[in-house]
C-alpha atoms as a PDB file:
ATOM      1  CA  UNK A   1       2.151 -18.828 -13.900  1.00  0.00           C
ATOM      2  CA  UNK A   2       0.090 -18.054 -11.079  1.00  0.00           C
ATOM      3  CA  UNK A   3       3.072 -17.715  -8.848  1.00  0.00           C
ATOM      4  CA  UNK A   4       4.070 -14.984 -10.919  1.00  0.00           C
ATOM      5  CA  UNK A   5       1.090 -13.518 -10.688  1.00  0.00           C
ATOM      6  CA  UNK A   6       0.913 -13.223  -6.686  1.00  0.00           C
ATOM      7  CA  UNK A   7       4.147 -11.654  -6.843  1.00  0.00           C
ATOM      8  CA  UNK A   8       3.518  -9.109  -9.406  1.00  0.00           C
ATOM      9  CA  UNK A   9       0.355  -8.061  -6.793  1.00  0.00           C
ATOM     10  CA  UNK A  10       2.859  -8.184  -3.939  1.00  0.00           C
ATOM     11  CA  UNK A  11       5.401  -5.766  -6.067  1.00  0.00           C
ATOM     12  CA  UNK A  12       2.200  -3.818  -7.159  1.00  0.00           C
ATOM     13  CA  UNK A  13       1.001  -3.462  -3.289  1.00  0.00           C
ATOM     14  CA  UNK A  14       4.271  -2.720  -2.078  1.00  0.00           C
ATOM     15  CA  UNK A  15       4.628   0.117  -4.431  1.00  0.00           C
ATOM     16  CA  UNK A  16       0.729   1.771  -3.362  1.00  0.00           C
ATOM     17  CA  UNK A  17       1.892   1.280   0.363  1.00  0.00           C
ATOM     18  CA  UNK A  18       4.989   3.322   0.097  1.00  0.00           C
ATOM     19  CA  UNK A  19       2.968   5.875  -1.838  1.00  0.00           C
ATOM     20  CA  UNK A  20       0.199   6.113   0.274  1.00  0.00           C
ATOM     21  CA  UNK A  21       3.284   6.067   3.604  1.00  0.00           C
ATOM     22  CA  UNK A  22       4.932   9.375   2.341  1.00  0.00           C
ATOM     23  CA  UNK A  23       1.541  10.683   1.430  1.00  0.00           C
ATOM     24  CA  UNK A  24       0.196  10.436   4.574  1.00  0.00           C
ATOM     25  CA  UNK A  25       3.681  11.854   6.024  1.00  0.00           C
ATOM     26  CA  UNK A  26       3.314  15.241   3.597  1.00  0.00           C
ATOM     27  CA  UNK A  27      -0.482  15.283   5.021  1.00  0.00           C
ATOM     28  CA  UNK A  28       0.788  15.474   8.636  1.00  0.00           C
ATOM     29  CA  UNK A  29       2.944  18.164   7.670  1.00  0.00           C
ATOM     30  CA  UNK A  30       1.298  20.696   6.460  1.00  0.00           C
ATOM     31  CA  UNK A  31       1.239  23.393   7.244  1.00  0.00           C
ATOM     32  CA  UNK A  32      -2.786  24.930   6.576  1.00  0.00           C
ATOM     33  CA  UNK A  33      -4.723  22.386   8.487  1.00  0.00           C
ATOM     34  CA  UNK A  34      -7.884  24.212   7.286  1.00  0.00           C
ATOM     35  CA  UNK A  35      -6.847  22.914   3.782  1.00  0.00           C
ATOM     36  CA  UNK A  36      -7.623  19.040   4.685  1.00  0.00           C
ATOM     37  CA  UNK A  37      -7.377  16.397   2.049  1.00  0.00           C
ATOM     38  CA  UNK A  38     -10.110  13.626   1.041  1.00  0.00           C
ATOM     39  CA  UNK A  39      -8.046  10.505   0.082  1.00  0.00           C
ATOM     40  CA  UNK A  40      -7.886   7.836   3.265  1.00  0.00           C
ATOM     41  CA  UNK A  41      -3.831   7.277   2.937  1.00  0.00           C
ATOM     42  CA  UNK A  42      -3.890   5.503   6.600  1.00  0.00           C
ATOM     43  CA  UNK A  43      -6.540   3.092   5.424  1.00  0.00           C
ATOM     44  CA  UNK A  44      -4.748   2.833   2.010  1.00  0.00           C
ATOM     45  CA  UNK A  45      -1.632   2.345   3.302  1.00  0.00           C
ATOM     46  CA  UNK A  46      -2.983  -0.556   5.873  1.00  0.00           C
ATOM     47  CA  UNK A  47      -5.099  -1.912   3.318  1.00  0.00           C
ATOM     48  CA  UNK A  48      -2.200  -2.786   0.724  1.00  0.00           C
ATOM     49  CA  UNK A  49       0.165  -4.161   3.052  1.00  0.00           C
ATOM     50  CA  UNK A  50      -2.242  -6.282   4.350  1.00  0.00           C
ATOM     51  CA  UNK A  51      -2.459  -7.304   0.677  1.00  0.00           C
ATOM     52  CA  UNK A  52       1.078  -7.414  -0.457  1.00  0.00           C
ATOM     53  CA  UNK A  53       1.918  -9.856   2.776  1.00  0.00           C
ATOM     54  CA  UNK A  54      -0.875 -11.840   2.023  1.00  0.00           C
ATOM     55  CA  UNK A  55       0.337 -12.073  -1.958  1.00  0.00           C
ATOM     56  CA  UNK A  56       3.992 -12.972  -0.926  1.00  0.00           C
ATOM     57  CA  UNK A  57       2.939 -15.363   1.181  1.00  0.00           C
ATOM     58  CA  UNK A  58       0.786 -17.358  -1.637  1.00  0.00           C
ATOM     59  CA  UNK A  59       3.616 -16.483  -3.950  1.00  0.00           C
ATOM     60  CA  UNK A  60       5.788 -18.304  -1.860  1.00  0.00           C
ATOM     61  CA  UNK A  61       3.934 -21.091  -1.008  1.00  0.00           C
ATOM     62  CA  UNK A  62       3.109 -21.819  -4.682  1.00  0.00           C
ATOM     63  CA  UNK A  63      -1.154 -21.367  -5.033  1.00  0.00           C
END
């Protein structure tokens, strides 16, 4: 049960960090750089993977 559990955060952290990846990819592009955005996506982005390796890992080792 709680195996499943680390690995639905893992999937659900995976997911954010690929979100918050292309985000931060269409920030870098734009092309008003006056127009600047408020959301962190490099700090997101770190954040969740951080969290989704850490997940897998405890999914896989059974906690």
């Amino acid at each position: 049960m709680l195996q499943s559990v680390w690995a639905q955060l893992a999937l659900a952290m995976s997911a954010l960090a690929g979100t918050a990846a292309i985000a931060d990819a269409r920030r870098m592009r734009r092309r008003n750089f006056d127009r600047v955005g408020f959301m962190p996506w490099s700090m997101i982005f770190i954040l969740s993977l951080v969290i989704a390796v850490c997940a897998t890992a405890f999914a896989l080792k059974g906690y």
